[in-house]
C-alpha atoms as a PDB file:
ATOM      1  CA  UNK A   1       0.000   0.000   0.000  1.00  0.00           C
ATOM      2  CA  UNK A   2       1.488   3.272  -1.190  1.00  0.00           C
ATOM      3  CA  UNK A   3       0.420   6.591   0.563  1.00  0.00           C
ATOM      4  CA  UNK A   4      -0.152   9.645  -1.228  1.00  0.00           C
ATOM      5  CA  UNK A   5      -0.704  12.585   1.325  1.00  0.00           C
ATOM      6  CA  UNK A   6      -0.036  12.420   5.161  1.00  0.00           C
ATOM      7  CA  UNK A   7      -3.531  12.675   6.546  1.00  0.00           C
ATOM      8  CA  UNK A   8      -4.430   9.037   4.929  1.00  0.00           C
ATOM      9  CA  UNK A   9      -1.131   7.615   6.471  1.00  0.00           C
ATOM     10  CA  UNK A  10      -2.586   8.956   9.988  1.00  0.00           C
ATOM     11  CA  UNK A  11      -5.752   7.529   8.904  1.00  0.00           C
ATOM     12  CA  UNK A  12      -4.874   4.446   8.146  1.00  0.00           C
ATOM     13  CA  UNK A  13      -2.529   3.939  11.703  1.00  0.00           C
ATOM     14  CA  UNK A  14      -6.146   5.132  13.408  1.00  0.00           C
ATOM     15  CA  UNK A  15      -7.751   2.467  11.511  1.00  0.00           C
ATOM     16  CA  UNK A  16      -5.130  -0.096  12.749  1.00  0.00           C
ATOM     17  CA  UNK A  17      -4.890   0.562  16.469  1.00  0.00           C
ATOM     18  CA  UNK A  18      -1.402   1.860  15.614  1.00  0.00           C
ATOM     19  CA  UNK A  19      -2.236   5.570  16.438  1.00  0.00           C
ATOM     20  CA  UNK A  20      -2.922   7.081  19.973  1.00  0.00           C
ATOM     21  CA  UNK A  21      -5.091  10.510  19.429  1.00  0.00           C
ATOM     22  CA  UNK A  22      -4.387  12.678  22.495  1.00  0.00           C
ATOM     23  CA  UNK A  23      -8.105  15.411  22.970  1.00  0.00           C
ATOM     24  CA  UNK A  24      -6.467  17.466  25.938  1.00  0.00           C
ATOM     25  CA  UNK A  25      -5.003  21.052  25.046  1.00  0.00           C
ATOM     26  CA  UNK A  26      -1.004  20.368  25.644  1.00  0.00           C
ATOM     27  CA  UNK A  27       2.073  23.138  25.640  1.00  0.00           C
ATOM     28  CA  UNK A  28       4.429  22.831  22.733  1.00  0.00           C
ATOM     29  CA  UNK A  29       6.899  24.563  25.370  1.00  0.00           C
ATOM     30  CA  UNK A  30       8.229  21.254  26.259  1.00  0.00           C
ATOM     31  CA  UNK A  31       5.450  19.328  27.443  1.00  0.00           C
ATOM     32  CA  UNK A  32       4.454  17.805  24.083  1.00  0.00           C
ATOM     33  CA  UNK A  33       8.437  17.023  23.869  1.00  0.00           C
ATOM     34  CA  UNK A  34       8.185  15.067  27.218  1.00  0.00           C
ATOM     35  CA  UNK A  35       5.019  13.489  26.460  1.00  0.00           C
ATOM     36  CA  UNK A  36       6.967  12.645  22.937  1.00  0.00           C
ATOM     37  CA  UNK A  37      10.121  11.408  24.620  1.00  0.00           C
ATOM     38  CA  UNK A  38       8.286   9.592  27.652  1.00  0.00           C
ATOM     39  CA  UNK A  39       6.274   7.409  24.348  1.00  0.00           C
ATOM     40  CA  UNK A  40       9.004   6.522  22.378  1.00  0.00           C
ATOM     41  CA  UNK A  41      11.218   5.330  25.281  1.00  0.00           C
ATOM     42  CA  UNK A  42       8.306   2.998  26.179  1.00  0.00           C
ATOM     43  CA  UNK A  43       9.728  -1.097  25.927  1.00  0.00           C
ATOM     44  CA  UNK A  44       7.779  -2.869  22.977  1.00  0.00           C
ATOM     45  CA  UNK A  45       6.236  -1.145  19.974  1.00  0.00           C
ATOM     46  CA  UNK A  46       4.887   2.480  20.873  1.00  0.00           C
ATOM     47  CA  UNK A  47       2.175   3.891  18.659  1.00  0.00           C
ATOM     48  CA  UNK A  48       2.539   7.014  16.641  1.00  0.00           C
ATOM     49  CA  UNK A  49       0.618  10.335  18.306  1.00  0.00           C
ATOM     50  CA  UNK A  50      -1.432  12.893  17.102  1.00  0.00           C
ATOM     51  CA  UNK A  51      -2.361  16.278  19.206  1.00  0.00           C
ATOM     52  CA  UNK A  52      -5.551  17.733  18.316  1.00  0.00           C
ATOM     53  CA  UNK A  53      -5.102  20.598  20.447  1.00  0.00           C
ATOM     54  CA  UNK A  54      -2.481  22.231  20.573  1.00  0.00           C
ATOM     55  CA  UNK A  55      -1.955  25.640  22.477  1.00  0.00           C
ATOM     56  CA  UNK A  56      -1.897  28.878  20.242  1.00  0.00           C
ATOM     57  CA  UNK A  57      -2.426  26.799  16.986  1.00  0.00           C
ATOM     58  CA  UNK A  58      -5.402  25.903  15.143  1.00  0.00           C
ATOM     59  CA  UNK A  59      -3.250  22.921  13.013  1.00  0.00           C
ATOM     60  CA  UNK A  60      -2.796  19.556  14.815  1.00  0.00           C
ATOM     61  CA  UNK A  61       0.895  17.709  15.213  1.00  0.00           C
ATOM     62  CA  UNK A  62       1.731  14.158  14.965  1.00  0.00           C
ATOM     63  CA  UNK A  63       4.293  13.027  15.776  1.00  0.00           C
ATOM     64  CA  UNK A  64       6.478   9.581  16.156  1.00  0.00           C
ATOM     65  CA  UNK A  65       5.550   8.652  13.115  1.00  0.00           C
ATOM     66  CA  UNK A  66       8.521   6.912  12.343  1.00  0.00           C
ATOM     67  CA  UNK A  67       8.890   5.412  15.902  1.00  0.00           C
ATOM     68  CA  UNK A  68       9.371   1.403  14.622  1.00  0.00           C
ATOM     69  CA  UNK A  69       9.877  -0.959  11.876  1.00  0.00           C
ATOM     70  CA  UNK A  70       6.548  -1.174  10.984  1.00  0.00           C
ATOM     71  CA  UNK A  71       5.608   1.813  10.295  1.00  0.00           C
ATOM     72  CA  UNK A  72       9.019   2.811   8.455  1.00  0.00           C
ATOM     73  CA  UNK A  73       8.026  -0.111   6.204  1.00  0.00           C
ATOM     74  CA  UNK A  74       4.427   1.368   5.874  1.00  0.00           C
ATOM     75  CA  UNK A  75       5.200   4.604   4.988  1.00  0.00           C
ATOM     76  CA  UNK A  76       7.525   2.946   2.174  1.00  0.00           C
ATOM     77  CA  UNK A  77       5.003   0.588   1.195  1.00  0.00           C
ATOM     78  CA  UNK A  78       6.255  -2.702   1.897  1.00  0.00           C
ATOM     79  CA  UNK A  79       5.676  -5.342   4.329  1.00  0.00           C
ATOM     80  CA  UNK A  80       8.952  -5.194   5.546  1.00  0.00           C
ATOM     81  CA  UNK A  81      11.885  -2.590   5.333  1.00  0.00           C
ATOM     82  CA  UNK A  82      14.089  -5.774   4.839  1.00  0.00           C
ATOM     83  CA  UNK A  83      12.523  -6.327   0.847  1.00  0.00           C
ATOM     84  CA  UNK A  84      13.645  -2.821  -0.080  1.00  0.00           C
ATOM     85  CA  UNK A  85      17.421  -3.531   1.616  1.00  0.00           C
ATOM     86  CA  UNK A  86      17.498  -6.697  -0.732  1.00  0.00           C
ATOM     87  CA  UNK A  87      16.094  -5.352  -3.832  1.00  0.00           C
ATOM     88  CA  UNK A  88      18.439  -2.076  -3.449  1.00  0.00           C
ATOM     89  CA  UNK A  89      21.720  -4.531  -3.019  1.00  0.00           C
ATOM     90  CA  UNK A  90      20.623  -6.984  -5.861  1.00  0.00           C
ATOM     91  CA  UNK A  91      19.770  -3.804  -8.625  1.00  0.00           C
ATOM     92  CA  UNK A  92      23.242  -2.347  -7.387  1.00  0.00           C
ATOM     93  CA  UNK A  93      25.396  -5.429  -8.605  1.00  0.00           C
ATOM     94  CA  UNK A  94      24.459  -4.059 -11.916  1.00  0.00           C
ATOM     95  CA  UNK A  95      26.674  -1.204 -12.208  1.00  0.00           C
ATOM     96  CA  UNK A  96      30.146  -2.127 -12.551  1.00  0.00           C
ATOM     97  CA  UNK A  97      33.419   0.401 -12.470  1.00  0.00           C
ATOM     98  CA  UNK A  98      31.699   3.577 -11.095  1.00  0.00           C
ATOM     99  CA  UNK A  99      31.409   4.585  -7.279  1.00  0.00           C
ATOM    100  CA  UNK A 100      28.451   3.651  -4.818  1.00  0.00           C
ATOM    101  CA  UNK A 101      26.622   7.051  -5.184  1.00  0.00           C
ATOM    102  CA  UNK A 102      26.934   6.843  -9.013  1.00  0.00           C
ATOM    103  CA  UNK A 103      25.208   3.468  -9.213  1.00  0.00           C
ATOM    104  CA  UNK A 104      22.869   5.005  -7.117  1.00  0.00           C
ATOM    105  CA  UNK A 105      21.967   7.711  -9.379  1.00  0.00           C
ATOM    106  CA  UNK A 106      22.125   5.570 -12.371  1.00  0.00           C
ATOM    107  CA  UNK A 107      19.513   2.971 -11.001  1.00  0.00           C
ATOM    108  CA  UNK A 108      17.155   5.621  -9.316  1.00  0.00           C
ATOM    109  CA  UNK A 109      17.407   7.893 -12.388  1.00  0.00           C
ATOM    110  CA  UNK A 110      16.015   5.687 -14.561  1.00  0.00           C
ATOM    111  CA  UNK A 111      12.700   6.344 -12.520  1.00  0.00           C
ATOM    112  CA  UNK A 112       9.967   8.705 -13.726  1.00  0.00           C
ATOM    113  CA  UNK A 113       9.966  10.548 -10.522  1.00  0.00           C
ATOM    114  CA  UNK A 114       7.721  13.360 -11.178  1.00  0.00           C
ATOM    115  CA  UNK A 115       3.991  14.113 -12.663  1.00  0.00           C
ATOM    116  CA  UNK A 116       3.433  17.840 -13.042  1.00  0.00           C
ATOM    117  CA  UNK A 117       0.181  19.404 -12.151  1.00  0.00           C
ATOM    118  CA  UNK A 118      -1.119  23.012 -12.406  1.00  0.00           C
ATOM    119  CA  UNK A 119      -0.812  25.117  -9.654  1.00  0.00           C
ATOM    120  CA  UNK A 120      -3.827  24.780  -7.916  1.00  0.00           C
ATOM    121  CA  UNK A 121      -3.023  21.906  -5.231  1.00  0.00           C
ATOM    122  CA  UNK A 122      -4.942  21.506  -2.295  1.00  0.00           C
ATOM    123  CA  UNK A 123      -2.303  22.855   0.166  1.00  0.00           C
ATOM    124  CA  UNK A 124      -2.754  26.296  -2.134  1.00  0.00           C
ATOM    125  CA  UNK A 125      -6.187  26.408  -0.532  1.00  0.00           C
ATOM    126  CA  UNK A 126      -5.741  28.722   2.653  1.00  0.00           C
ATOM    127  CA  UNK A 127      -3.223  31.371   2.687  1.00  0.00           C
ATOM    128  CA  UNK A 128      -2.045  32.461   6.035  1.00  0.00           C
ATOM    129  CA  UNK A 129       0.549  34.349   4.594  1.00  0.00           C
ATOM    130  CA  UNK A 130       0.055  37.393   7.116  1.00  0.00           C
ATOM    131  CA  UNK A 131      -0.129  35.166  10.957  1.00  0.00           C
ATOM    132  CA  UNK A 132       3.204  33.492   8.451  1.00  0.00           C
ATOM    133  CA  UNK A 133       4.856  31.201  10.802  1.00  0.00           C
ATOM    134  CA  UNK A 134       3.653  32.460  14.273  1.00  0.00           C
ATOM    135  CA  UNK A 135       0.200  29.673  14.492  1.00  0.00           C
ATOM    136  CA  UNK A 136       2.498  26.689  13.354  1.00  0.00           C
ATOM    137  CA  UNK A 137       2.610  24.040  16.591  1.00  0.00           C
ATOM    138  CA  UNK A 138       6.920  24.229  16.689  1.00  0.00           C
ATOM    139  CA  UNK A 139       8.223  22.726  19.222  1.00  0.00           C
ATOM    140  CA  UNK A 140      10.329  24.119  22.231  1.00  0.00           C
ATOM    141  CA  UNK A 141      11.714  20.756  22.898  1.00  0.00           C
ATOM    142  CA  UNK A 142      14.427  21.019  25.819  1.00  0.00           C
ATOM    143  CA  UNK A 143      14.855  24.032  28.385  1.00  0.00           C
ATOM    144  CA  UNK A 144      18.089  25.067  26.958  1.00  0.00           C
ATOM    145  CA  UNK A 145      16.610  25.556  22.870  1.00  0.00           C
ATOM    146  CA  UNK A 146      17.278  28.855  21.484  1.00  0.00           C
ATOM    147  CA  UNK A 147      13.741  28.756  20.286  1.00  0.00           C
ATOM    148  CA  UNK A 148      10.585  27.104  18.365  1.00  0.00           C
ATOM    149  CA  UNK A 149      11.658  24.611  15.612  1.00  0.00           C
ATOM    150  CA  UNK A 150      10.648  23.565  12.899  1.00  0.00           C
ATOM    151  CA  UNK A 151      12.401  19.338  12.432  1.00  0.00           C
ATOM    152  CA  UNK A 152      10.661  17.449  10.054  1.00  0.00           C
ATOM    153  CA  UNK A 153      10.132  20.015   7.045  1.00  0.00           C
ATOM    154  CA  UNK A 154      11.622  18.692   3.557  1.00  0.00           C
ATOM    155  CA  UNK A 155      13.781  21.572   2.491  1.00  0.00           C
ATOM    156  CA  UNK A 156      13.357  21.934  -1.668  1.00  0.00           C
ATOM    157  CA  UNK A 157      16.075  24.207  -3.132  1.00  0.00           C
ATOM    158  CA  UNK A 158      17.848  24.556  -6.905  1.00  0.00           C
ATOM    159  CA  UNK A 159      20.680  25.320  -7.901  1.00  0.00           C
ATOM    160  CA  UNK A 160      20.972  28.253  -9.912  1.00  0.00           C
ATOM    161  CA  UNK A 161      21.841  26.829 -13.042  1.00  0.00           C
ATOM    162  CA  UNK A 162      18.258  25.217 -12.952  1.00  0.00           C
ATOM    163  CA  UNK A 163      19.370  22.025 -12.330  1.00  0.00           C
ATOM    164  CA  UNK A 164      17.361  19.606 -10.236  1.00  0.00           C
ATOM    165  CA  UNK A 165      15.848  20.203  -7.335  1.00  0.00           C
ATOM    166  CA  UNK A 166      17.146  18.787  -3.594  1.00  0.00           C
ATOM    167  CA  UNK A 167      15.098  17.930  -0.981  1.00  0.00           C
ATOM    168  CA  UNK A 168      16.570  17.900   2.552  1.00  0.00           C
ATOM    169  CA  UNK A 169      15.866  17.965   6.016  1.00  0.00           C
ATOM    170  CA  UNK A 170      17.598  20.622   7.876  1.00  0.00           C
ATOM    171  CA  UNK A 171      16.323  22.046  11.458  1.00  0.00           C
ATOM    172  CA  UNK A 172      14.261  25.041  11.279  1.00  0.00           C
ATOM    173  CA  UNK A 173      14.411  27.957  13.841  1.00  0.00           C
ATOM    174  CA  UNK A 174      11.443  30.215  14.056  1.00  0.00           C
ATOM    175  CA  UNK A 175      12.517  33.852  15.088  1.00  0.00           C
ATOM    176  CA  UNK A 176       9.180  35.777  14.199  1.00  0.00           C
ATOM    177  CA  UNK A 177       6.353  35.030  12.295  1.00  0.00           C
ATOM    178  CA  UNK A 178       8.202  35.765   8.670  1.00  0.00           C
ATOM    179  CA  UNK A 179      12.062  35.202   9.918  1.00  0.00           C
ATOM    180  CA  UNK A 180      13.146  32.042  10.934  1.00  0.00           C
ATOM    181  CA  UNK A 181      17.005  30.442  10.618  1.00  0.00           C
ATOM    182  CA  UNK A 182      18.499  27.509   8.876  1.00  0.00           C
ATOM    183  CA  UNK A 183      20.912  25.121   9.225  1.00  0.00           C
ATOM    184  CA  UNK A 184      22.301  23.015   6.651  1.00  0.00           C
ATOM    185  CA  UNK A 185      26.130  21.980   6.557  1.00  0.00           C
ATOM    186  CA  UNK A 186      28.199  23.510   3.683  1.00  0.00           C
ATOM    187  CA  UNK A 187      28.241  19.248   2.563  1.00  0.00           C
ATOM    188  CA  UNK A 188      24.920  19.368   2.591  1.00  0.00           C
ATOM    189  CA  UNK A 189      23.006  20.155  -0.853  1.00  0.00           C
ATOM    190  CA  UNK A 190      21.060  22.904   0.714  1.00  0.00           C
ATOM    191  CA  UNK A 191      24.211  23.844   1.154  1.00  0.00           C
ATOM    192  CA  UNK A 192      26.108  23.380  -2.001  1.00  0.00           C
ATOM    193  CA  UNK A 193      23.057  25.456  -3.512  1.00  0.00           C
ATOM    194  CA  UNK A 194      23.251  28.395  -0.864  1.00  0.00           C
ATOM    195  CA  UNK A 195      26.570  28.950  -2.027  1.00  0.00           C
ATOM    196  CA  UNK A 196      25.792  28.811  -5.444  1.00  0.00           C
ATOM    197  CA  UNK A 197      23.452  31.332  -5.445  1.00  0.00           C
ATOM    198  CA  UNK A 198      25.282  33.199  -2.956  1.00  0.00           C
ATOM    199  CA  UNK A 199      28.411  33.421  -5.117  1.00  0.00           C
ATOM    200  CA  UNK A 200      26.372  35.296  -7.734  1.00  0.00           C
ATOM    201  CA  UNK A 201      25.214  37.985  -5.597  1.00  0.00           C
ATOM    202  CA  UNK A 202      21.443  36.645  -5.477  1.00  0.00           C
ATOM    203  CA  UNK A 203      18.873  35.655  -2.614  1.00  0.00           C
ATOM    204  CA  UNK A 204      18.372  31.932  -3.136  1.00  0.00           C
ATOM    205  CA  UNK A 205      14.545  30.817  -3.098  1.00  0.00           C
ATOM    206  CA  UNK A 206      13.617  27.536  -0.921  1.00  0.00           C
ATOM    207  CA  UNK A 207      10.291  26.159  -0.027  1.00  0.00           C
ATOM    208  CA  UNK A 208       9.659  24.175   3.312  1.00  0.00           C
ATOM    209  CA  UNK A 209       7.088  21.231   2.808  1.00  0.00           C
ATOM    210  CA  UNK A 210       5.189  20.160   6.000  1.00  0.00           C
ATOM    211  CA  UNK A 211       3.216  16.533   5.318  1.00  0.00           C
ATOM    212  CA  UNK A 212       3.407  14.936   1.727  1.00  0.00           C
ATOM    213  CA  UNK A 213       3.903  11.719   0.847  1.00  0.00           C
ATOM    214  CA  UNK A 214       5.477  10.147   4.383  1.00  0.00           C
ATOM    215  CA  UNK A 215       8.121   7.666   1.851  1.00  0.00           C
ATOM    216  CA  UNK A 216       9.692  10.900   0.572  1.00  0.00           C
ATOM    217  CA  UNK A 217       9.598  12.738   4.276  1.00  0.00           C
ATOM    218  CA  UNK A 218      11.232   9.406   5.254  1.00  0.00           C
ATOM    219  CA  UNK A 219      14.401   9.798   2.241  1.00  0.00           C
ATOM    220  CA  UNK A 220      14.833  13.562   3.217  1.00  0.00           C
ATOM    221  CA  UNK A 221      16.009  12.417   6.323  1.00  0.00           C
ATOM    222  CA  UNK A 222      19.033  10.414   5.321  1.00  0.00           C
ATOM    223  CA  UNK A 223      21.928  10.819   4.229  1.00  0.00           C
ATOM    224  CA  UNK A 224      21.876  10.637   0.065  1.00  0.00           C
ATOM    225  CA  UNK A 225      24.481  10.676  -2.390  1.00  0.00           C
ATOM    226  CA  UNK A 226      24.974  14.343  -3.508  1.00  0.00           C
ATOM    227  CA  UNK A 227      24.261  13.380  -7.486  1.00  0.00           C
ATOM    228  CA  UNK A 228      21.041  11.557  -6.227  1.00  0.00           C
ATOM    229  CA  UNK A 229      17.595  12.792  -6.073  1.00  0.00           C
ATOM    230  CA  UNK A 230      15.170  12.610  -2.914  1.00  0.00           C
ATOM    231  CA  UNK A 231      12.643  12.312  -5.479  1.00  0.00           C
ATOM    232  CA  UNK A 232      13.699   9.341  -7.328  1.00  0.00           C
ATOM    233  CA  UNK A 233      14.930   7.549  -4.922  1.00  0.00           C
ATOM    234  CA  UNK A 234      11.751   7.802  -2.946  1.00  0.00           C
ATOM    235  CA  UNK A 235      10.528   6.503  -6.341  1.00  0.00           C
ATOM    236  CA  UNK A 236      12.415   3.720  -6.769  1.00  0.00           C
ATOM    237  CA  UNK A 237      11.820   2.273  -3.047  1.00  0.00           C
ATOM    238  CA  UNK A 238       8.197   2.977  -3.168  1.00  0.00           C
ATOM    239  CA  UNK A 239       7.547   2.535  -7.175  1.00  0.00           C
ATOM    240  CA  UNK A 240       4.879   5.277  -7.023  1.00  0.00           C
ATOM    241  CA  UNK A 241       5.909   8.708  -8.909  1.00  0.00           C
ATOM    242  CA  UNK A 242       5.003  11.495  -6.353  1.00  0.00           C
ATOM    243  CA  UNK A 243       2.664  14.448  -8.334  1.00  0.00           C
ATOM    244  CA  UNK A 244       4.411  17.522  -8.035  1.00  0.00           C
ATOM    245  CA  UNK A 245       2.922  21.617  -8.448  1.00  0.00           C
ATOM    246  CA  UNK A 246       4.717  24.872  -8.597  1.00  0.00           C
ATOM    247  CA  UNK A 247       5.328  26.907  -5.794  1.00  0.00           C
ATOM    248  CA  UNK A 248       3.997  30.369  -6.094  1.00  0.00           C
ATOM    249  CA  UNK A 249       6.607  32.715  -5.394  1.00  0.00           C
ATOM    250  CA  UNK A 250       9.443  30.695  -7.450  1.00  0.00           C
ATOM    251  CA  UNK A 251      10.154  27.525 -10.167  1.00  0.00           C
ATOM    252  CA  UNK A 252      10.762  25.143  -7.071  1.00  0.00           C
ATOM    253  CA  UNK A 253       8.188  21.790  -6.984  1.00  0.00           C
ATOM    254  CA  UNK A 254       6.813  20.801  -4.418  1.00  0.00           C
ATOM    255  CA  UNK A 255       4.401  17.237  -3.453  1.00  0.00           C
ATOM    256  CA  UNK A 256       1.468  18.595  -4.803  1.00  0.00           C
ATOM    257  CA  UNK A 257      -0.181  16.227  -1.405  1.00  0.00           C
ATOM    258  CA  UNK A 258       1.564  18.958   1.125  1.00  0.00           C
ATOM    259  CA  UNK A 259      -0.757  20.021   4.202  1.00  0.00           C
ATOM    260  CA  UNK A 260       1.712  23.412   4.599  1.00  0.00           C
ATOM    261  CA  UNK A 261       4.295  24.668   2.341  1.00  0.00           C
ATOM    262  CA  UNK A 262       6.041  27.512   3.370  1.00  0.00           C
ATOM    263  CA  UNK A 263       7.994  29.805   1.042  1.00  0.00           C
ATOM    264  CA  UNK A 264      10.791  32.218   1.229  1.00  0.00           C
ATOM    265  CA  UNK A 265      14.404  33.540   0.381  1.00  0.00           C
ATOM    266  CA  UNK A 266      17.781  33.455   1.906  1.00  0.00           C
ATOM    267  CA  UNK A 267      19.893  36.962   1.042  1.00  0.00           C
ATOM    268  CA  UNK A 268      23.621  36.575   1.094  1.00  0.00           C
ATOM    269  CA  UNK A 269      25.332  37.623   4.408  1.00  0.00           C
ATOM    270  CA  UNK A 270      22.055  37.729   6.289  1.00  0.00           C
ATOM    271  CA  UNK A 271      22.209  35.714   9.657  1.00  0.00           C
ATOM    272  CA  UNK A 272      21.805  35.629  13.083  1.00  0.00           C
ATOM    273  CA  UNK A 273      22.530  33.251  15.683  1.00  0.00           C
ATOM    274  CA  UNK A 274      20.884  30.044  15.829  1.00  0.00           C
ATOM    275  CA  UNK A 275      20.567  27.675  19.042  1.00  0.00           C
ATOM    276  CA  UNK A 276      21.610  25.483  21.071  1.00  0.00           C
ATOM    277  CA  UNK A 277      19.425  22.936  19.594  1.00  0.00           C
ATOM    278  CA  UNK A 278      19.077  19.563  21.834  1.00  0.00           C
ATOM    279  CA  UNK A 279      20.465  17.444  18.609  1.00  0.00           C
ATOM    280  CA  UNK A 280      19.924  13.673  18.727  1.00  0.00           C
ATOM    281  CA  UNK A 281      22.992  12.918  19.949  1.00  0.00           C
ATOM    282  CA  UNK A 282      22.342  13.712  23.694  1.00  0.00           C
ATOM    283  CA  UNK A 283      23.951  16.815  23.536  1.00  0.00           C
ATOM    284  CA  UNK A 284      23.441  20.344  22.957  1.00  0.00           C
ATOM    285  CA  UNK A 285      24.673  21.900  19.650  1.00  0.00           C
ATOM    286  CA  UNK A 286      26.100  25.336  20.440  1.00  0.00           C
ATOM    287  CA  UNK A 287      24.189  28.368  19.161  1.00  0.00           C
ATOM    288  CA  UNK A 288      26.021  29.821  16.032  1.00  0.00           C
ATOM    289  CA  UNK A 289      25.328  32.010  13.283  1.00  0.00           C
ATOM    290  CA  UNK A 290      22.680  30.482  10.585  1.00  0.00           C
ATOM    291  CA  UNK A 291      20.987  31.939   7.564  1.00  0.00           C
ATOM    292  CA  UNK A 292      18.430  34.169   8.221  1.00  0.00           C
ATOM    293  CA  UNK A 293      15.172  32.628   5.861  1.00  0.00           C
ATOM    294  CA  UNK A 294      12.640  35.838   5.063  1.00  0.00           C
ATOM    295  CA  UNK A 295       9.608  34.643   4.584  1.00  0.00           C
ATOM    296  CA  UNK A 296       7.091  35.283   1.798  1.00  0.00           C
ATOM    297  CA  UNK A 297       4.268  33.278   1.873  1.00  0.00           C
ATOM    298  CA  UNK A 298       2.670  30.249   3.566  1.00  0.00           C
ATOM    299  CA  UNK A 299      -0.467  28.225   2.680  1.00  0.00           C
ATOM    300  CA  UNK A 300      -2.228  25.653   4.068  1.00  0.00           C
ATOM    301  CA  UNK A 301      -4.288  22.921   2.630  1.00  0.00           C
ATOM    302  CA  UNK A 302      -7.970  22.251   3.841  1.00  0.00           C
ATOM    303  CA  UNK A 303      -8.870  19.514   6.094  1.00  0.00           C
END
C-alpha cells in the first residue's frame, strides 16, 4: 500500500490501532516534547501520536511517526523494510566500475519521478501568509533551545543553473512570524546550492514542505548521495511517482499532497545566531550564526 498525502497515512494507523489521538489542550513549550520522549522510550512497539489541540495553533501535530519498523516499512510501502534492503543490493550489482553514489543515481534515475500538475493543489487552498509562521505548533523541545523549531520540514532548493531540485531535512528555527534560521552543513546540498546562489550575488529561493507523501519525508532524512535525487529515490523504493505543483513565489516543486508549504528567500550575508538545539545525539549543539530565511508566503491545505 502506497500513501499519497499524510492525513491518509494517519488515517490508516487510526484504523489499525497503531495511532494514539491525544483530545487534551497540551504546551508545545516542552510538554508535548516530554510526552513525545516519555512514548518513544516505552519497551515494545509504541504507537505514533497525534495532538488535536495544541496551544496557540489551530493545526494539529503528529508526531512519532517513524517510531518502529513497521511503520518505516508502511510509509515505504512494503511489508517489511528488509525487501527494499534486498532489492536495493541486488539492482546495485548491476553497475560495474563507477562509485556507490553513481550506481545510485544511475539505477534511481532511470525512474519517472515526477507528474506535473497546475498550480492549484490543495495545500494552495488557505493562505495564512500574514499570521506566516507564528500559528504553526513548533516545538520548544528542551529548556536550553534557542527557540521554536521547525524538524521534520523537507527543504526543496535549486541550484541556480536550474538544475534539479534537492530535498533535505535541515532544522528550522522560528525567530518571528516571517524570519526564521536555517541550518544546513556547507556538505549538505542545501548547502552546495546556498553557495551557489550566494556566489552570484542573489537571494536563493527555498520552499519548506510540512506533510506529503510520508516515503519521501522518510528519504529527506538520510543521508543521500549528492548526485542523487530525494525524489527518485523515494521513487524507486516505493515505485509510485510522487505528483508535483509549482510553488507560487518561485520555479521550485513541491508534493502537490503537502498540508503546509512555506515559502521564502535566503539573502547573502544575512544571519543571526541560531541555538543550542538539543540534537539527537544527547547533547546540545552550540548556538552559532545560521541563515536568516525571510519569509514570503505560507499556505495551508484544507482539512
Amino acid at each position: 500500500m502506497y500513501f499519497a498525502d499524510l492525513q491518509s497515512f494517519i488515517a490508516h494507523l487510526d484504523a489499525h490501532d497503531n495511532l494514539a489521538t491525544v483530545k487534551v489542550t497540551v504546551d508545545p513549550y516542552l510538554e508535548i516534547a516530554a510526552i513525545v520522549d516519555r512514548v518513544c522510550k516505552r519497551p515494545g512497539d509504541t504507537r505514533a501520536l497525534l495532538f488535536e489541540n495544541v496551544k496557540g495553533s489551530k493545526l494539529p501535530l503528529a508526531a512519532n511517526l517513524f517510531g518502529s519498523q513497521q511503520r518505516i516499512s508502511l510509509a515505504l510501502g512494503v511489508a517489511d523494510v528488509e525487501e527494499l534492503v534486498c532489492r536495493l543490493r541486488n539492482d546495485l550489482k548491476a553497475y560495474n566500475g563507477v562509485t556507490a553514489g553513481q550506481a545510485l543515481a544511475r539505477l534511481t534515475g532511470s525512474c519517472v519521478s515526477e507528474t506535473h500538475l497546475p498550480r492549484a493543489a490543495p495545500w494552495f487552498k488557505t493562505d495564512v501568509s500574514k499570521a506566516g509562521l507564528a500559528n504553526l505548533p513548533a516545538l520548544h523541545s528542551w529548556r536550553g533551545d534557542g527557540g521554536r523549531y521547525l524538524t521534520l520540514g523537507q527543504v526543496f532548493t535549486r541550484h541556480p543553473d536550474g538544475s534539479r531540485q534537492n530535498c533535505g531535512m535541515y532544522r528550522v528555527q522560528i525567530l518571528d512570524k516571517h524570519t526564521a534560521l536555517i541550518r544546513c552543513h556547507p556538505g549538505s546540498g542545501g548547502g552546495a546550492h546556498m553557495a551557489a546562489w550566494h556566489e552570484q550575488g542573489k537571494a536563493m529561493p527555498l520552499a519548506i514542505v510540512l506533510g506529503g507523501p510520508p516515503a519521501l519525508t522518510w528519504c529527506a532524512g538520510i543521508s543521500l548521495p549528492g548526485e542523487v535525487s530525494e525524489l527518485e529515490f523515494t521513487r524507486y523504493l516505493s515505485g509510485q511517482s510522487i505528483s508535483v505543483s509549482q510553488c507560487q513565489d518561485s520555479d521550485l516543486q513541491v508534493p502537490t499532497s503537502s498540508e503546509i508549504v512555506i515559502e521564502g528567500h535566503i539573502n547573502p550575508g544575512e544571519e543571526k545566531t541560531e541555538g543550542p538545539f538539543g540534537n539527537h545525539t544527547g547533547y546540545y549543539t552550540p548556538a552559532a550564526p545560521a541563515p536568516m530565511i525571510r519569509i514570503t508566503s505560507v499556505f495551508t491545505r484544507d482539512a
